[in-house]
C-alpha atoms as a PDB file:
ATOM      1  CA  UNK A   1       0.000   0.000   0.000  1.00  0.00           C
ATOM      2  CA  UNK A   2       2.615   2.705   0.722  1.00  0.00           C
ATOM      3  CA  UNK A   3       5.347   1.710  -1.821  1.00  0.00           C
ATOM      4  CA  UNK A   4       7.225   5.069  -1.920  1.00  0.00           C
ATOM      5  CA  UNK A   5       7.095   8.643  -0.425  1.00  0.00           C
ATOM      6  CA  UNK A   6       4.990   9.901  -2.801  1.00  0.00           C
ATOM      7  CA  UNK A   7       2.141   7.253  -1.580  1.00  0.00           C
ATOM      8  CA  UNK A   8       2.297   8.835   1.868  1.00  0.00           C
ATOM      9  CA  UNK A   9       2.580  12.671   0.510  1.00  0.00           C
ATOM     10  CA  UNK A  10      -0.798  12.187  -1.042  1.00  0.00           C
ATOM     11  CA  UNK A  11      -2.481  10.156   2.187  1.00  0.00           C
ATOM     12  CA  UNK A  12      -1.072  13.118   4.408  1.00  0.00           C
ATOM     13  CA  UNK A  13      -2.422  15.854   1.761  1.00  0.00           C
ATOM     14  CA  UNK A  14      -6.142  14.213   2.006  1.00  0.00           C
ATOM     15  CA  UNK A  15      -6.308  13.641   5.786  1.00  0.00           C
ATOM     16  CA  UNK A  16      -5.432  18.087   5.887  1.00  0.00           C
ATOM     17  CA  UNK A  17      -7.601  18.350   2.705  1.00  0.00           C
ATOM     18  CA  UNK A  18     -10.318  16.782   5.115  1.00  0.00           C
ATOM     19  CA  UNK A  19      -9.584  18.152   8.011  1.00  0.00           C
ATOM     20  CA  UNK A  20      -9.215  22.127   6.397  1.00  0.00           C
ATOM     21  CA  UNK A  21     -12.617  20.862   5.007  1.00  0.00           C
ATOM     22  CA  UNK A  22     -13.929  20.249   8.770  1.00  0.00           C
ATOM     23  CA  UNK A  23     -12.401  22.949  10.094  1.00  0.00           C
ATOM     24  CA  UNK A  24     -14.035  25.566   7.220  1.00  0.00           C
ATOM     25  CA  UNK A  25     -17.852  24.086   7.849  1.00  0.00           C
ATOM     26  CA  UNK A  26     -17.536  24.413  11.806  1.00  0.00           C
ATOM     27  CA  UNK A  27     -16.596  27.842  11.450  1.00  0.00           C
ATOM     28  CA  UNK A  28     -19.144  28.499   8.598  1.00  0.00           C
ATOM     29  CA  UNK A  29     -21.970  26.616  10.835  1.00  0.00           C
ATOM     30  CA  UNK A  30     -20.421  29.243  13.613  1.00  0.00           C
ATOM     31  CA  UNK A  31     -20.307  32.514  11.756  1.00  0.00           C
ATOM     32  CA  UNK A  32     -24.246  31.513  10.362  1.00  0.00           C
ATOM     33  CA  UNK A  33     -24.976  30.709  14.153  1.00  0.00           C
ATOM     34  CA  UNK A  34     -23.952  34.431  15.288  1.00  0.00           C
ATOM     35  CA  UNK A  35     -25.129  36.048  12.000  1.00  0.00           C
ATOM     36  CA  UNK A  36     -28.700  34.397  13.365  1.00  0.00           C
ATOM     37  CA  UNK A  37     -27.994  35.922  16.743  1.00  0.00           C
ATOM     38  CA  UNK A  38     -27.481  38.994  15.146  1.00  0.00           C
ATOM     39  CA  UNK A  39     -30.722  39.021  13.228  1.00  0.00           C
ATOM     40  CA  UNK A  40     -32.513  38.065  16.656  1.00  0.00           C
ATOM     41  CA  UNK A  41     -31.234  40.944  18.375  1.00  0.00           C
ATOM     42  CA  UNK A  42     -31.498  43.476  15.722  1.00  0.00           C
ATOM     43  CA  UNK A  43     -35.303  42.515  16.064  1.00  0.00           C
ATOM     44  CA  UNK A  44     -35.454  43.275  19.506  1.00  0.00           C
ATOM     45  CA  UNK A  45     -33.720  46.171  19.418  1.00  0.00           C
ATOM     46  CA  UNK A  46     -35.990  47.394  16.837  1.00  0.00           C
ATOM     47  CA  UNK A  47     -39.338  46.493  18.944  1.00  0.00           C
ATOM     48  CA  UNK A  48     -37.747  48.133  21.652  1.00  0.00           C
ATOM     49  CA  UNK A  49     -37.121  51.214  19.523  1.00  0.00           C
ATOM     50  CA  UNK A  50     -40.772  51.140  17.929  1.00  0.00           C
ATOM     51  CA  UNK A  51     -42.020  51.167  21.786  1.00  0.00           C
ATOM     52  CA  UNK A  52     -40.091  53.884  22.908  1.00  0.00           C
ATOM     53  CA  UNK A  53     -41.082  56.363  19.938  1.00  0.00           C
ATOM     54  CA  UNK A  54     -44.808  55.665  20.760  1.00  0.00           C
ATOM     55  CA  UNK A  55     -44.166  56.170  23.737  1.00  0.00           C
ATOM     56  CA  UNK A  56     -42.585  59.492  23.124  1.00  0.00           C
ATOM     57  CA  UNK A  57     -45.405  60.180  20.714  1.00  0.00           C
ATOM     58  CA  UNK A  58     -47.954  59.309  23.554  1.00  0.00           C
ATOM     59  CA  UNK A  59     -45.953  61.794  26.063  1.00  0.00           C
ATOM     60  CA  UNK A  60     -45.715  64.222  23.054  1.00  0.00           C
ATOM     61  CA  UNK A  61     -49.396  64.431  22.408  1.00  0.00           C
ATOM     62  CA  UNK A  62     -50.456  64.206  26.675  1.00  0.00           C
ATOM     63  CA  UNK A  63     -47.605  67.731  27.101  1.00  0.00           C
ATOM     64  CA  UNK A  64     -49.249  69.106  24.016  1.00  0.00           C
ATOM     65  CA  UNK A  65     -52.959  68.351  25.999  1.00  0.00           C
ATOM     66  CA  UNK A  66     -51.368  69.697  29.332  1.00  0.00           C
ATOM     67  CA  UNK A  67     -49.947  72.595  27.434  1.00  0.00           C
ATOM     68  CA  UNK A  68     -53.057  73.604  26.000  1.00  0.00           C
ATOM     69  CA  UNK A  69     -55.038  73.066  29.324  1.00  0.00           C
ATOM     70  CA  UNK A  70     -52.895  75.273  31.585  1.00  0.00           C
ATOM     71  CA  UNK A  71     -52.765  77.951  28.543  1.00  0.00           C
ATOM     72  CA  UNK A  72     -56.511  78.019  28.760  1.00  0.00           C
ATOM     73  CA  UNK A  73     -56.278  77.819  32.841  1.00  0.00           C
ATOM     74  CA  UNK A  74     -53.773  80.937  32.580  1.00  0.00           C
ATOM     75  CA  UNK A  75     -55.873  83.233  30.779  1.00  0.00           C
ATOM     76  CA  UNK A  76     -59.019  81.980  33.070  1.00  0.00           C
ATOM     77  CA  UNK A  77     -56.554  82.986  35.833  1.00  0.00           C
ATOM     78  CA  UNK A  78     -55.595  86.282  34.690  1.00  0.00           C
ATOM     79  CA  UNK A  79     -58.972  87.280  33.503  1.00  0.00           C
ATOM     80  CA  UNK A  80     -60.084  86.215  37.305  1.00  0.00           C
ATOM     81  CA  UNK A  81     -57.306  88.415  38.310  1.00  0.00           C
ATOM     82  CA  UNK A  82     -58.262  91.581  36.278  1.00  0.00           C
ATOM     83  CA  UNK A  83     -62.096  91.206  37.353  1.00  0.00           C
ATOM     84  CA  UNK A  84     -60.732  91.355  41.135  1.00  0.00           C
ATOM     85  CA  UNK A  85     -58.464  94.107  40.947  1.00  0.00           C
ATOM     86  CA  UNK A  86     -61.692  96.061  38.907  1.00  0.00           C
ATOM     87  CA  UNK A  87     -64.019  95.530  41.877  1.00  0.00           C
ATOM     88  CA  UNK A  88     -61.133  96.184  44.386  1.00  0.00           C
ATOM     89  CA  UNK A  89     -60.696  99.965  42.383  1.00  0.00           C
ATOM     90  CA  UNK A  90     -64.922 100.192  42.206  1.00  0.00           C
ATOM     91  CA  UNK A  91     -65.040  99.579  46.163  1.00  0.00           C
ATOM     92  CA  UNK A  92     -61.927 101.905  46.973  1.00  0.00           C
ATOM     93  CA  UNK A  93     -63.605 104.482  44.890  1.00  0.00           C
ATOM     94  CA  UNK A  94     -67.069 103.669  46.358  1.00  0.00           C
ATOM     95  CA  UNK A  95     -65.036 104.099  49.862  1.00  0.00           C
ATOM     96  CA  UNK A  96     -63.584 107.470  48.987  1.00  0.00           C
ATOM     97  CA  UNK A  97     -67.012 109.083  47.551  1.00  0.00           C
ATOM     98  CA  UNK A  98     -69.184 108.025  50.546  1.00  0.00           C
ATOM     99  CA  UNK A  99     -66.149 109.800  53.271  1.00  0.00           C
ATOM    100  CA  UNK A 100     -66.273 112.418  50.968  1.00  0.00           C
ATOM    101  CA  UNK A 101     -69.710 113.030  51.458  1.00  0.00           C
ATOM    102  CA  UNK A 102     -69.960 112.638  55.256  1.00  0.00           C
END
């Protein structure tokens, strides 16, 4: 079976053929394994990023609401305000007129 050198040259060039060949589909079978890893968490991450922006959406629109409410609740305020300080001045003035006149 192994009459000469060359005999054994090509045996030991088939056993690395084969065992570059093993070698090259374990690290395929690994690099697909984390490329599907990869794909997995991508897809989380991008769930996670579709649930924070509605949830900045929702706290956009419920500021925008609030905003909006305490405009209107300002100007209630201040209009509140002016109609006080008018009857304050009306009964200060009322005051004055009736010690004028005793």
């Amino acid at each position: 079976m192994l009459s000469n050198s060359q005999d054994v040259l090509n045996i030991v060039l088939a056993v690395s053929a084969g065992l570059l060949a093993v070698f090259l589909c374990w690290a395929l079978l690994y690099a697909i394994m984390v490329l599907r890893d990869l794909y997995h968490i991508v897809g989380s991450l991008r769930k996670k990023f579709d649930a924070v922006t509605n949830f900045v959406g929702l706290l956009k629109e419920k500021v925008a609401a609030t905003a909006t409410a305490t405009t209107i609740l300002s100007k209630a305020a201040s209009e509140i305000a002016n109609y006080i300080k008018k009857r304050n001045r009306k009964k200060a003035s009322h005051k004055v007129e009736v010690e004028v006149e005793e």
